[in-house]
N, C-alpha and C. Protein backbone atom coordinates (compact mmCIF):
# COMPACT_ATOMS: atom_id res chain seq x y z
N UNK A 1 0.83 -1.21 0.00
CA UNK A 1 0.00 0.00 0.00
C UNK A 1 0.86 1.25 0.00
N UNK A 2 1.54 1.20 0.65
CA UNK A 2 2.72 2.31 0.90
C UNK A 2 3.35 2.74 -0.20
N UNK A 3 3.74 1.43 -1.07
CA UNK A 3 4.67 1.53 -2.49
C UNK A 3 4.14 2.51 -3.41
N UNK A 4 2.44 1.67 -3.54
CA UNK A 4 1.32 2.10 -4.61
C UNK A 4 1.55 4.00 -4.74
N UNK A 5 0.97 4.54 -2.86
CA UNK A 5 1.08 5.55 -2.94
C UNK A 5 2.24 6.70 -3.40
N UNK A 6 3.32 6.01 -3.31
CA UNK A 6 4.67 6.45 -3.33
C UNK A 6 5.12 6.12 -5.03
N UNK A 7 4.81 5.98 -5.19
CA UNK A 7 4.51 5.57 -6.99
C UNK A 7 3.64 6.80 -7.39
N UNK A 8 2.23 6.72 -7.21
CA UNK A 8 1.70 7.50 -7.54
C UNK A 8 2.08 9.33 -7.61
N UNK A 9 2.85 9.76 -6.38
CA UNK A 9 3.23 10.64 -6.21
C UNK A 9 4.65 11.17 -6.91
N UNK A 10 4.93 9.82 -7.58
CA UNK A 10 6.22 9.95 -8.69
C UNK A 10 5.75 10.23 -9.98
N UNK A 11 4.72 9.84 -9.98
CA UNK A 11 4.15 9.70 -11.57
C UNK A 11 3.84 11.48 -11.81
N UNK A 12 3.26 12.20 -10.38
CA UNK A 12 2.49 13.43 -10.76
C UNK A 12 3.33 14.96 -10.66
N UNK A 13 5.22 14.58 -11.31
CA UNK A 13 5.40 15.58 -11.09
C UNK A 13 5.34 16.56 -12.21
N UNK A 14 5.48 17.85 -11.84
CA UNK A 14 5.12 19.07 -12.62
C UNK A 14 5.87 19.23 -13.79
N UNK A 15 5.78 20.42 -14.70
CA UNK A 15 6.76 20.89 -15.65
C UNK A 15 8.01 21.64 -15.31
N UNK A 16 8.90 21.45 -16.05
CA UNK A 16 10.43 21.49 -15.67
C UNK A 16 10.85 23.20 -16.15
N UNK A 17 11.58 23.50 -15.52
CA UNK A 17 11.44 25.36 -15.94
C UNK A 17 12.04 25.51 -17.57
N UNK A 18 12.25 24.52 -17.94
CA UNK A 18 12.80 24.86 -19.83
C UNK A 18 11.61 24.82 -20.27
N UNK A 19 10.76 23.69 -19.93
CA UNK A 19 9.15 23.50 -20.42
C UNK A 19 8.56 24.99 -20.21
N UNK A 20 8.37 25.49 -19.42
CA UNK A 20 7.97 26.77 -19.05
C UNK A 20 8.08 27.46 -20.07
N UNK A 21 9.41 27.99 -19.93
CA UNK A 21 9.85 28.65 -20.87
C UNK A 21 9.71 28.73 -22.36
N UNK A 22 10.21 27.23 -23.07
CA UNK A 22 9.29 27.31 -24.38
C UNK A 22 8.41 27.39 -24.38
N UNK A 23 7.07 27.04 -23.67
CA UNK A 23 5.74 27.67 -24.15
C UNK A 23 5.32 28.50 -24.02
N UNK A 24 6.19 29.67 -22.89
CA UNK A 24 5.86 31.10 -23.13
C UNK A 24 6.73 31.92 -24.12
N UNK A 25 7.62 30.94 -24.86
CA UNK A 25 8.84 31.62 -25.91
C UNK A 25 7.07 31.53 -27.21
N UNK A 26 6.57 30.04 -27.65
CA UNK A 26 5.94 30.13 -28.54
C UNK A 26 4.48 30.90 -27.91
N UNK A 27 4.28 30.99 -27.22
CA UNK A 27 3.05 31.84 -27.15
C UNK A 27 3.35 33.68 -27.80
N UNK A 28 5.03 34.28 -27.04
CA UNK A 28 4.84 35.43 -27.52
C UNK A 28 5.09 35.19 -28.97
N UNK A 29 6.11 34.07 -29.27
CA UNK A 29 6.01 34.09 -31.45
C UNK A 29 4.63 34.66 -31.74
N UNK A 30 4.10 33.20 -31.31
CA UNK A 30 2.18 33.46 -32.04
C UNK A 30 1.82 34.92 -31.60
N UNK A 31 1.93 35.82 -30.83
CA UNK A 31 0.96 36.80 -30.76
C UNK A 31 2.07 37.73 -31.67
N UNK A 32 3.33 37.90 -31.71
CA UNK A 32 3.61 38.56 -32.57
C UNK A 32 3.68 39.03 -33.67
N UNK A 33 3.13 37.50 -34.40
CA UNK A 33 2.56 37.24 -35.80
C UNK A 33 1.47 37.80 -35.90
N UNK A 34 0.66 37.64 -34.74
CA UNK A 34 -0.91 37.79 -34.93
C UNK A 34 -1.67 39.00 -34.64
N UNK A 35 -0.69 39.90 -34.10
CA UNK A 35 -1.14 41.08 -33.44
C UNK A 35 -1.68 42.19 -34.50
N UNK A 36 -0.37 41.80 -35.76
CA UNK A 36 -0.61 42.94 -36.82
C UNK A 36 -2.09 42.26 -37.41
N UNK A 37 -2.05 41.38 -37.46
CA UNK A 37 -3.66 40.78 -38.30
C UNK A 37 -4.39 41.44 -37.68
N UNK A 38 -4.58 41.44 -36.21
CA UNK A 38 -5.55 41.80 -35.30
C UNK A 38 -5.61 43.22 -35.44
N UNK A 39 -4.88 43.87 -35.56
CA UNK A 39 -5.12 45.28 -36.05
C UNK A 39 -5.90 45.95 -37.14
N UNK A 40 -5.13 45.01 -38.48
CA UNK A 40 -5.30 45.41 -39.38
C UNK A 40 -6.82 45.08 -39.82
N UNK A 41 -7.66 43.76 -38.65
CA UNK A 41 -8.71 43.53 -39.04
C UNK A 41 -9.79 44.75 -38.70
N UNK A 42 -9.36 45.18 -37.33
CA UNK A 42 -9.98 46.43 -36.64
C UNK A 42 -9.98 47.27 -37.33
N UNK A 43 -9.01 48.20 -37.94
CA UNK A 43 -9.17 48.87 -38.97
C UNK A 43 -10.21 48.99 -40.26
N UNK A 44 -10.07 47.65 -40.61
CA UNK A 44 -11.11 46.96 -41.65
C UNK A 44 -12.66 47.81 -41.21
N UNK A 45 -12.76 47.13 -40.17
CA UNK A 45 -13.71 46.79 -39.39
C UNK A 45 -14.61 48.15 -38.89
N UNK A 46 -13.70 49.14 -38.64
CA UNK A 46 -14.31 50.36 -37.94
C UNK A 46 -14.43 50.97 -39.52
N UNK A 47 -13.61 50.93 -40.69
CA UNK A 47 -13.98 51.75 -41.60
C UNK A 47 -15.66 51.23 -42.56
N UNK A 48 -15.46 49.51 -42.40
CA UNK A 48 -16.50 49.12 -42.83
C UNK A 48 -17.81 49.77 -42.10
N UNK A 49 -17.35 49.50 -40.79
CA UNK A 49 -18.87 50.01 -39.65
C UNK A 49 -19.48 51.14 -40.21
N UNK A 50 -18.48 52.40 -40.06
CA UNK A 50 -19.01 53.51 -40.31
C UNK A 50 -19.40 53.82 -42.37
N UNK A 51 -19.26 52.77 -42.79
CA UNK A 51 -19.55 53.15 -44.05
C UNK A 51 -21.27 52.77 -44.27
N UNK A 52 -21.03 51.77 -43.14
CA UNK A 52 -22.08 50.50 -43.32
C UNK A 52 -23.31 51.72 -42.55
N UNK A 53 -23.04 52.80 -41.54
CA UNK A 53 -23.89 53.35 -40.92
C UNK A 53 -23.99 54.54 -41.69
N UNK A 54 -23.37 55.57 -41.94
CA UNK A 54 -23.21 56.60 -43.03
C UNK A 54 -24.65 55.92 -44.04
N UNK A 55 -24.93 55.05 -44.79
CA UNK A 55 -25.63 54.16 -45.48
C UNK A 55 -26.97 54.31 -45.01
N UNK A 56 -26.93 53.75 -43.86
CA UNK A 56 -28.44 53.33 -42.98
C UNK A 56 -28.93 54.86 -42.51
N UNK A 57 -28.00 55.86 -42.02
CA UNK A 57 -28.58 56.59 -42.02
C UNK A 57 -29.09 57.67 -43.30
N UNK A 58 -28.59 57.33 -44.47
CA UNK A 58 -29.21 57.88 -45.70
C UNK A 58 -29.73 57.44 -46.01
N UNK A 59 -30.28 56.17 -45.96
CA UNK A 59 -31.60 55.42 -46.67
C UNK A 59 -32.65 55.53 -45.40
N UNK A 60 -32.13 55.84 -44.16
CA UNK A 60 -33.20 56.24 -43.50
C UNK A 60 -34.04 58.15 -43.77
N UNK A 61 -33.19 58.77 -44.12
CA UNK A 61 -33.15 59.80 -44.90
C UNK A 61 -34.62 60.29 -45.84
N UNK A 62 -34.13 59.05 -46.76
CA UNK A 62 -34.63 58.50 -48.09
C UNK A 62 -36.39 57.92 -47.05
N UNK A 63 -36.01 57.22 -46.53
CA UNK A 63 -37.54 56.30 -46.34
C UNK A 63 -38.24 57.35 -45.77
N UNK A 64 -37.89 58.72 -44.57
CA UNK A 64 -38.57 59.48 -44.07
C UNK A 64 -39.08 60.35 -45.43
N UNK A 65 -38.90 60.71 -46.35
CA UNK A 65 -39.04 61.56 -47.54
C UNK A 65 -40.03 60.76 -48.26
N UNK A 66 -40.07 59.52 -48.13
CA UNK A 66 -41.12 58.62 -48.84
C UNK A 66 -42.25 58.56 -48.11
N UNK A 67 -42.02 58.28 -46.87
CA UNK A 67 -43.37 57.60 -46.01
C UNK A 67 -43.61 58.99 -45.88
N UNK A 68 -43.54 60.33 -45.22
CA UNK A 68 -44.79 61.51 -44.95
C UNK A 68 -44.56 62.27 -45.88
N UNK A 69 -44.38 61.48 -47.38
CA UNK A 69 -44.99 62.20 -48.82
C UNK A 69 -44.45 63.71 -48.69
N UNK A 70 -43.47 64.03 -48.51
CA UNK A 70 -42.64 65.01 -48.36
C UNK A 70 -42.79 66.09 -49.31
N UNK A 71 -43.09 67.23 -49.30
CA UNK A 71 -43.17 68.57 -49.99
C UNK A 71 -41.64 69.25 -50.81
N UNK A 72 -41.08 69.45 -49.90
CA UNK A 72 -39.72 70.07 -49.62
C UNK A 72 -38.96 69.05 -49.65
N UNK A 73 -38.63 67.87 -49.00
CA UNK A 73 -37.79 66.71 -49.53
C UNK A 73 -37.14 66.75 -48.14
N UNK A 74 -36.10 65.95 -47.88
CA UNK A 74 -35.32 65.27 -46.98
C UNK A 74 -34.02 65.45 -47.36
N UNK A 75 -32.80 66.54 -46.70
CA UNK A 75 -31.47 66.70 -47.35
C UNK A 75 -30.77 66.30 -46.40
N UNK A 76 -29.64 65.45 -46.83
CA UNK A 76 -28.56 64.53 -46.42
C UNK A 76 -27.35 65.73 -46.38
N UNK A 77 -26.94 66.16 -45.16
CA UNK A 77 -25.60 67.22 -45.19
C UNK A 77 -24.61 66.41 -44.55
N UNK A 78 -23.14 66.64 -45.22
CA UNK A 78 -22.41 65.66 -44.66
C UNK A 78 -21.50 67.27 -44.26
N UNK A 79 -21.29 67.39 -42.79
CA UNK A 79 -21.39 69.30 -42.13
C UNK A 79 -20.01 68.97 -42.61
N UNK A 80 -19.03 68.32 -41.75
CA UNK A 80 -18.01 68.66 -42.33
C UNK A 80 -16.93 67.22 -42.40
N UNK A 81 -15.74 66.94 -42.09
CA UNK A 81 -14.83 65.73 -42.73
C UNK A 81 -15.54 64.60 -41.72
N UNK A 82 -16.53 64.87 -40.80
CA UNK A 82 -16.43 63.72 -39.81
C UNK A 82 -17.92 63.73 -38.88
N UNK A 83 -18.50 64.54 -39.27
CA UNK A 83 -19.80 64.70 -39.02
C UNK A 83 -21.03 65.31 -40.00
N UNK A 84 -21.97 64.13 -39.70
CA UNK A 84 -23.19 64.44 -40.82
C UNK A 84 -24.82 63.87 -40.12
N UNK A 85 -25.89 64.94 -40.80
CA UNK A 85 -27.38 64.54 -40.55
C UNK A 85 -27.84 64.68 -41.79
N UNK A 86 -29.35 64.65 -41.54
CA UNK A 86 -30.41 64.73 -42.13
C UNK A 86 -31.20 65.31 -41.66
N UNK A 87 -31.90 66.57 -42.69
CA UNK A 87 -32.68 67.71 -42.40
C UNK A 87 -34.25 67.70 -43.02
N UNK A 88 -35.12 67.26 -42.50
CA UNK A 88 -36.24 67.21 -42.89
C UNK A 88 -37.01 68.87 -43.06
N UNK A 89 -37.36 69.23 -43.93
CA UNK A 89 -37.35 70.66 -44.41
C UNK A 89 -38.76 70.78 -44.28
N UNK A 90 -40.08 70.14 -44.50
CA UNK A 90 -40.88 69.91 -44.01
C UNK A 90 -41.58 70.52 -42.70
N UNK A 91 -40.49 70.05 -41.80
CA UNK A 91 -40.86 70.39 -40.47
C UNK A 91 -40.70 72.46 -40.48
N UNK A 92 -41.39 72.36 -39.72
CA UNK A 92 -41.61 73.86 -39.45
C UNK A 92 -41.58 74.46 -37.56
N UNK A 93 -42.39 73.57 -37.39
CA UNK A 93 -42.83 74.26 -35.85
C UNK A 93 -41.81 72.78 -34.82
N UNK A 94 -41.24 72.00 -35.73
CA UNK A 94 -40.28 71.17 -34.38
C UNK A 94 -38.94 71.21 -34.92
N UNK A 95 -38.33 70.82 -34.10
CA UNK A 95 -36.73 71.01 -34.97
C UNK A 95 -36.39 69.63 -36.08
N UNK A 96 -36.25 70.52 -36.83
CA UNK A 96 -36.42 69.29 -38.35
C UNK A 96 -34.52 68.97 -38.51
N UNK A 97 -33.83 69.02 -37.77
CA UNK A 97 -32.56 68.67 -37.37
C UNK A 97 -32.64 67.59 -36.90
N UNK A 98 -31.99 66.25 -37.37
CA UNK A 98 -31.85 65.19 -37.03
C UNK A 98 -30.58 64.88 -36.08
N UNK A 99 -30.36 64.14 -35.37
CA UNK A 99 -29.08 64.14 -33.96
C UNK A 99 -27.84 64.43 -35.78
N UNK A 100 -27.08 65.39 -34.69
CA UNK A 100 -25.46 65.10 -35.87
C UNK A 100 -24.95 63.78 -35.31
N UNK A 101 -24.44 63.70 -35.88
CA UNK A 101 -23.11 61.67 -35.95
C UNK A 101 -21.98 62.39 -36.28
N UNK A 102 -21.57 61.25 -35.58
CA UNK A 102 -19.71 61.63 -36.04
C UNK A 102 -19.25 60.31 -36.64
N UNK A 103 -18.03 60.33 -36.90
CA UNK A 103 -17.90 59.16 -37.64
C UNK A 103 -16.95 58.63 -36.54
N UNK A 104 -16.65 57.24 -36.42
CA UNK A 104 -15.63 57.11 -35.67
C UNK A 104 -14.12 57.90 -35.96
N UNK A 105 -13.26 57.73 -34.65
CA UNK A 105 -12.17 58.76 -34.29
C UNK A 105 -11.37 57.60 -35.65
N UNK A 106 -10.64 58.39 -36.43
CA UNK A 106 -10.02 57.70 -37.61
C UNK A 106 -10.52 57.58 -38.55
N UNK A 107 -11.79 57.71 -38.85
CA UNK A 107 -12.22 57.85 -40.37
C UNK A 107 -12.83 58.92 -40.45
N UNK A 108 -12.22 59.71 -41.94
CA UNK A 108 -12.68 61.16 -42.18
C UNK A 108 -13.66 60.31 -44.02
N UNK A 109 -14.38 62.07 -43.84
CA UNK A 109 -15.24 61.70 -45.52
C UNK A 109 -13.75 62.15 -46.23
N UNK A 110 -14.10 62.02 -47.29
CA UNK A 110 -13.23 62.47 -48.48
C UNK A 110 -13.88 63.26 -49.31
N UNK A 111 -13.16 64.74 -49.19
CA UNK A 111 -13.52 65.77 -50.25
C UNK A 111 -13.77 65.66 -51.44
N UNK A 112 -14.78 66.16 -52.46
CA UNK A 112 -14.84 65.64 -53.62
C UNK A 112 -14.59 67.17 -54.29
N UNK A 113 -13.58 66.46 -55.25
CA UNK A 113 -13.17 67.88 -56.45
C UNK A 113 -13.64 68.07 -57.81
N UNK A 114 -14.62 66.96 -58.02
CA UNK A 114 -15.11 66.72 -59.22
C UNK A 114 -16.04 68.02 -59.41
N UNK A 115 -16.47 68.65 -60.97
CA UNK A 115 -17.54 69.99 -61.00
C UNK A 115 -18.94 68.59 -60.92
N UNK A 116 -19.56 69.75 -59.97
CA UNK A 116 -20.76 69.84 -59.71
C UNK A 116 -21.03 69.05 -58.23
N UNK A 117 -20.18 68.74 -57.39
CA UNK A 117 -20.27 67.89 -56.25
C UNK A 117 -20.85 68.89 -55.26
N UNK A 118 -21.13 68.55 -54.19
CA UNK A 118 -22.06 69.17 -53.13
C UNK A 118 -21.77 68.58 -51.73
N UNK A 119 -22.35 69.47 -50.84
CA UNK A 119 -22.15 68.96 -48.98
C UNK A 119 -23.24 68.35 -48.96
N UNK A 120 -24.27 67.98 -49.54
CA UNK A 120 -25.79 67.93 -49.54
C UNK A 120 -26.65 67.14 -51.05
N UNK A 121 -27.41 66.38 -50.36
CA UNK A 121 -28.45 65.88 -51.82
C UNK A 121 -29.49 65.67 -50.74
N UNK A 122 -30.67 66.10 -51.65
CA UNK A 122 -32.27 65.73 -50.87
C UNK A 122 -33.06 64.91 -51.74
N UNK A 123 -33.60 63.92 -50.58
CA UNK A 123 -34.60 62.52 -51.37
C UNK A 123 -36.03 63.75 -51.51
N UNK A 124 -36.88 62.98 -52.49
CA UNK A 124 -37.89 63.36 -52.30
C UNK A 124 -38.66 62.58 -52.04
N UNK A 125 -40.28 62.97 -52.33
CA UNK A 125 -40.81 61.75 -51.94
C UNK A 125 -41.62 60.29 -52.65
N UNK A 126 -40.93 60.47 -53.93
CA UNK A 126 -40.54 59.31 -54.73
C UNK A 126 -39.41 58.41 -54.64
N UNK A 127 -38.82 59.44 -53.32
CA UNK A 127 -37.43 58.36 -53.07
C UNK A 127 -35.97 58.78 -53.81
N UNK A 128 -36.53 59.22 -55.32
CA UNK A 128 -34.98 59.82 -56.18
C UNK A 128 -34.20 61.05 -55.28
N UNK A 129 -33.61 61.09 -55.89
CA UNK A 129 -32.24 62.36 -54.68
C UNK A 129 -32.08 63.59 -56.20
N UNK A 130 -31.77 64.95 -55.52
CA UNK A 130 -31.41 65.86 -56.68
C UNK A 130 -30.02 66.68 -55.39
N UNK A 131 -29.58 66.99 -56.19
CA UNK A 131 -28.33 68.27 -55.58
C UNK A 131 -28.71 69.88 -55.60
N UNK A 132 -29.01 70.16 -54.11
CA UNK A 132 -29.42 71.36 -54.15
C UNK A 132 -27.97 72.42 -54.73
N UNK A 133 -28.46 73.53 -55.09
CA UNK A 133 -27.60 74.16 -55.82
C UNK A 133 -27.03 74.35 -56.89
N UNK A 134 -27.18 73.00 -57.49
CA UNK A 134 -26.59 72.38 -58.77
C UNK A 134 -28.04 72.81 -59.70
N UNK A 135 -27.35 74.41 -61.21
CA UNK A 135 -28.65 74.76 -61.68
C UNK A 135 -29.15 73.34 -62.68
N UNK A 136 -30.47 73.42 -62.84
CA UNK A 136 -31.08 72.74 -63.37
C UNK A 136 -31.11 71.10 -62.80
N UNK A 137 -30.47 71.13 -61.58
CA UNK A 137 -30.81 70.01 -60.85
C UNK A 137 -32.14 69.59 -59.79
N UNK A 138 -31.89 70.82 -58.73
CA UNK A 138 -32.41 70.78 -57.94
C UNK A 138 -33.42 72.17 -57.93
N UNK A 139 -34.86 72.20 -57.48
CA UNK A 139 -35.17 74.04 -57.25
C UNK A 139 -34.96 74.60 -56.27
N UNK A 140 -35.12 75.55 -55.32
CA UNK A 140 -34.06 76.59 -54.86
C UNK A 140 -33.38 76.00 -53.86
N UNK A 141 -32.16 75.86 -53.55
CA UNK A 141 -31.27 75.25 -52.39
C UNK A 141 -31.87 74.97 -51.06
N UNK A 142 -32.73 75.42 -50.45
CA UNK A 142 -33.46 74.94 -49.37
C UNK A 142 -35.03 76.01 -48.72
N UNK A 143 -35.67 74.94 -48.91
CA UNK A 143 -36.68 75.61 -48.55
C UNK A 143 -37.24 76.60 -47.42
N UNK A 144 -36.41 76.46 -46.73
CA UNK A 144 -36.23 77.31 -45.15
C UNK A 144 -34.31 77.52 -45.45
N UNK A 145 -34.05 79.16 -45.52
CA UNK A 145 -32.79 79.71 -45.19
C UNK A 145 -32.04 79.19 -44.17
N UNK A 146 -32.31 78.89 -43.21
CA UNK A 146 -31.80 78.16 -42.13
C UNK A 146 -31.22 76.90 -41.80
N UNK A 147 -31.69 76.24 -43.16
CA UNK A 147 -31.00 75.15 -43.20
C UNK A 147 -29.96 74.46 -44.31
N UNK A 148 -29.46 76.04 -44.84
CA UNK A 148 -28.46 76.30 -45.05
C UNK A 148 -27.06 75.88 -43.93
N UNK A 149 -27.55 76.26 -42.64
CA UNK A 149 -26.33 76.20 -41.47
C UNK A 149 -27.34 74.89 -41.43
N UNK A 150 -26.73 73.72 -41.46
CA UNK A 150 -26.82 72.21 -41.00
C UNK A 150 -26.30 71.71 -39.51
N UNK A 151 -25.29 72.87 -38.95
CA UNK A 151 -24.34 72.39 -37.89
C UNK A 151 -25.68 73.12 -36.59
N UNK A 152 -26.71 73.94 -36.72
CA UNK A 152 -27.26 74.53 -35.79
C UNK A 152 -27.17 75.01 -35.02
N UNK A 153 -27.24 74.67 -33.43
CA UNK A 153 -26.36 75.37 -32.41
C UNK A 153 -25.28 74.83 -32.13
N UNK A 154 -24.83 73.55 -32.84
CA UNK A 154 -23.63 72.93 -32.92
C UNK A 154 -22.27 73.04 -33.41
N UNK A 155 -21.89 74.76 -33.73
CA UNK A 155 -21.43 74.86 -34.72
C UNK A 155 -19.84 74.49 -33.98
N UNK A 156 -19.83 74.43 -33.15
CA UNK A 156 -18.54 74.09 -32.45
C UNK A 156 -17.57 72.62 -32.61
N UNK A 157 -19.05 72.01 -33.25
CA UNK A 157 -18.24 70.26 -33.40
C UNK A 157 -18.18 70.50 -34.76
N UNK A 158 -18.42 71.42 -35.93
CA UNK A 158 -18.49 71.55 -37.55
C UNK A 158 -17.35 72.23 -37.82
N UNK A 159 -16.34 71.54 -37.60
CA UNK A 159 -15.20 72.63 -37.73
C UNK A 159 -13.99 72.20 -38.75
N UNK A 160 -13.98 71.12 -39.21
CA UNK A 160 -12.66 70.65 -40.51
C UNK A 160 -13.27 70.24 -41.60
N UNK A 161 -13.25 70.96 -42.63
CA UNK A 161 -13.87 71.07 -43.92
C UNK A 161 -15.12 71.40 -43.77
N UNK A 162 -15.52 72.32 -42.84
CA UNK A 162 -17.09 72.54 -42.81
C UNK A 162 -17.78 73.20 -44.28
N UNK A 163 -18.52 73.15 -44.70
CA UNK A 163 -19.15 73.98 -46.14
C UNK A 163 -18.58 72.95 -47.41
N UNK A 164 -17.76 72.20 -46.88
CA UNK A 164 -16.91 71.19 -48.30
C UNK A 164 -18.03 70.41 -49.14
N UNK A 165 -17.13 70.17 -50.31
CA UNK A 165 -18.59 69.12 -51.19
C UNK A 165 -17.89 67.96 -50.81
N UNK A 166 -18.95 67.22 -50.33
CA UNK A 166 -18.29 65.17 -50.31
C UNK A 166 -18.99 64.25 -51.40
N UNK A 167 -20.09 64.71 -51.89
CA UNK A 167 -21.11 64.00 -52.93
C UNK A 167 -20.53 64.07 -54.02
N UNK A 168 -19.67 63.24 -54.51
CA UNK A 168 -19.31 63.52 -55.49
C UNK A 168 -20.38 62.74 -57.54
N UNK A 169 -21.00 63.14 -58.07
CA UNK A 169 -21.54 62.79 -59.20
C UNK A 169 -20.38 62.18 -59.94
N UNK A 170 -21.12 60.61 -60.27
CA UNK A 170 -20.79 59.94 -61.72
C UNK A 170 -20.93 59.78 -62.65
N UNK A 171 -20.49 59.28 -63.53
CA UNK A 171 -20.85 59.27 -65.05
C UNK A 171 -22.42 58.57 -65.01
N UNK A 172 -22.95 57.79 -64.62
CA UNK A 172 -23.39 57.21 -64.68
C UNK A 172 -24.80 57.76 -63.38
N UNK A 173 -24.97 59.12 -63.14
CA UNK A 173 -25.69 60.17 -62.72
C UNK A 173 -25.66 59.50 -61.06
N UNK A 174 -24.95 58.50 -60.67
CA UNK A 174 -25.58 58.27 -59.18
C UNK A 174 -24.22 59.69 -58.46
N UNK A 175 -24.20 59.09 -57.15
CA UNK A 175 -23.33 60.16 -56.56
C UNK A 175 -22.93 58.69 -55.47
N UNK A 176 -21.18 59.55 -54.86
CA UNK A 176 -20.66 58.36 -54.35
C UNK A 176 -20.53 59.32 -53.48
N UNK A 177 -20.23 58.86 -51.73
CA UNK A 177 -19.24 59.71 -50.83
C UNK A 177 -18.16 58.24 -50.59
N UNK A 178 -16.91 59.02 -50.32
CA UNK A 178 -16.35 58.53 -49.77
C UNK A 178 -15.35 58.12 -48.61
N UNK A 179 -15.32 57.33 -47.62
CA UNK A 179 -14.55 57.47 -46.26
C UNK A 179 -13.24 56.96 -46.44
N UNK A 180 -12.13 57.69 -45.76
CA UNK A 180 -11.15 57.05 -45.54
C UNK A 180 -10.95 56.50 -43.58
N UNK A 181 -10.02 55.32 -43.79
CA UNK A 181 -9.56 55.17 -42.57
C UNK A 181 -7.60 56.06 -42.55
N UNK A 182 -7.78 57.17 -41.97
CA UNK A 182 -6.64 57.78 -41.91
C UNK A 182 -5.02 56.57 -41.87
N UNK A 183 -5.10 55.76 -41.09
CA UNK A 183 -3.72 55.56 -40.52
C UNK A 183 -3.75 54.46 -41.82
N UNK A 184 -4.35 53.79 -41.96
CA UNK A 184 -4.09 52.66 -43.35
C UNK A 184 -4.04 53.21 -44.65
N UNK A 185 -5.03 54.28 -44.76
CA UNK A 185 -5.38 54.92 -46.32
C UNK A 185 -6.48 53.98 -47.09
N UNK A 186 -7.18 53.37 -46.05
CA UNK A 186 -8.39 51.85 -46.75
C UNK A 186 -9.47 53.07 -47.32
N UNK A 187 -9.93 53.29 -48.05
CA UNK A 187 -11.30 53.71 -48.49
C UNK A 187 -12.44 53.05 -48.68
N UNK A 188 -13.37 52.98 -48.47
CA UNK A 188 -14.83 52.56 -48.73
C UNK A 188 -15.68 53.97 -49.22
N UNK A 189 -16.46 53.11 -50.20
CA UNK A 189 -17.88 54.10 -50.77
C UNK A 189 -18.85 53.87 -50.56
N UNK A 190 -20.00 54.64 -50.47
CA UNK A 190 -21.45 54.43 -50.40
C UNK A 190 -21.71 55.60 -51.78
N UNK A 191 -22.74 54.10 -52.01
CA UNK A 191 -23.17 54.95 -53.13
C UNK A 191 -24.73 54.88 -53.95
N UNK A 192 -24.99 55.91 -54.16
CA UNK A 192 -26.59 56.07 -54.28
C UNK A 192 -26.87 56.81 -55.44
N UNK A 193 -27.36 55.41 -56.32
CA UNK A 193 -27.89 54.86 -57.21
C UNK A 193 -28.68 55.96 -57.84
N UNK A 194 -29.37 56.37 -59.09
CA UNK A 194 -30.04 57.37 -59.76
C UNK A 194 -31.21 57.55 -59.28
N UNK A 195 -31.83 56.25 -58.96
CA UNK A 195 -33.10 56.14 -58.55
C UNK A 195 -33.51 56.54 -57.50
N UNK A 196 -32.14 56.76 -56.14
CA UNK A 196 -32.26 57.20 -55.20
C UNK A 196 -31.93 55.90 -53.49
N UNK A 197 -31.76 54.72 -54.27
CA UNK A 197 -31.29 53.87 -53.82
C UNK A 197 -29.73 53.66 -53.24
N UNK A 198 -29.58 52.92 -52.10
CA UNK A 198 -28.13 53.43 -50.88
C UNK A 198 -27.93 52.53 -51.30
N UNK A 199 -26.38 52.14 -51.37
CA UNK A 199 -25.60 51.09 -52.04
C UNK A 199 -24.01 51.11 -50.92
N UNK A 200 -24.07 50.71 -50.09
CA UNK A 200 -22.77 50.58 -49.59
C UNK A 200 -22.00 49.35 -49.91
N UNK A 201 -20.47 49.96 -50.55
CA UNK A 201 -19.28 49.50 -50.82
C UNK A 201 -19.56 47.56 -50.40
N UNK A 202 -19.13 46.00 -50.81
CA UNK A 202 -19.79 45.24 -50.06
C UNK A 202 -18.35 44.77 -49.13
């Protein structure tokens, strides 16, 4: 009986400090390999998000301009490199200012230099989009003067490229914006279709 136990207690000894050691030598390999992936997926990831939301909130834009048969239309202002709403022009007696968004910290819009681009396009309520300002596009730039200033009493967060055009027009009459993720240079587009339809980058 004695032996058995005394056996047993031979069988259960631990790992030896070299053992140790290599498997915390290959654990830091593996994360060193893996760390840049892990980054570079995040990156991915936050530029996709915010392209993917930029999107939802313009086709939400779009659906408010459809469903209460809109007069004046629904304009999409992107205020300045990193913050944007939607201005329901419509409204009169409540604040027709939708919350501003920011984009996440690291992704800016991208200025568009193309002729005829804009800070702004309004759905109507067929859903199609026109560019206020742009002659023979759109009729007069906004139906209430006031919503001209998009940033409101906010004008304090509208401050890098504020007044800029990001909408940039294609050959092919839709309009694209586009985001960058600063530290990679990744771009994604959203882009909306003639008909008035949101199309984000897949």
């Amino acid at each position: 009986m004695g032996y058995d136990s005394h056996a047993k207690r031979c069988q259960q000894r631990g790992f030896s400090l070299v053992e140790m050691l290599i498997v915390v030598a290959i654990i830091a390999i593996m994360s060193a390999i893996s760390l840049p992936s892990i980054g570079q997926y995040i990156r991915n990831y936050r530029i996709k998000a915010a392209a993917q939301e930029v999107a939802s909130q313009l086709q939400t834009a779009r659906g408010k301009a459809v469903s209460t048969n809109t007069n004046s239309g629904v304009s999409f202002f992107i205020v300045d490199n990193n913050s944007y709403r939607f201005v329901q022009e419509d409204l009169t007696t409540v604040e027709p200012r939708a919350t501003l968004r920011d984009l996440p910290l690291g992704v800016s819009f991208v200025v568009a230099t193309a002729a005829n681009s804009t800070p702004s396009i309004r759905f109507d309520r067929m859903g199609g989009f026109c560019k206020p300002g742009i002659a023979n596009d759109c009729r007069a730039p906004y139906s209430n003067p006031s919503f001209a200033n998009p940033c409101g009493t906010e004008a304090a967060r509208c401050t890098t490229s504020a007044g800029a055009n990001f909408f940039a027009p294609q050959a092919d009459g839709s309009v694209w914006v586009t985001l960058l993720e600063q530290n990679t240079q990744l771009q994604r587009t959203v882009r909306i279709a003639p008909g008035g339809r949101v199309l984000p980058q897949p």
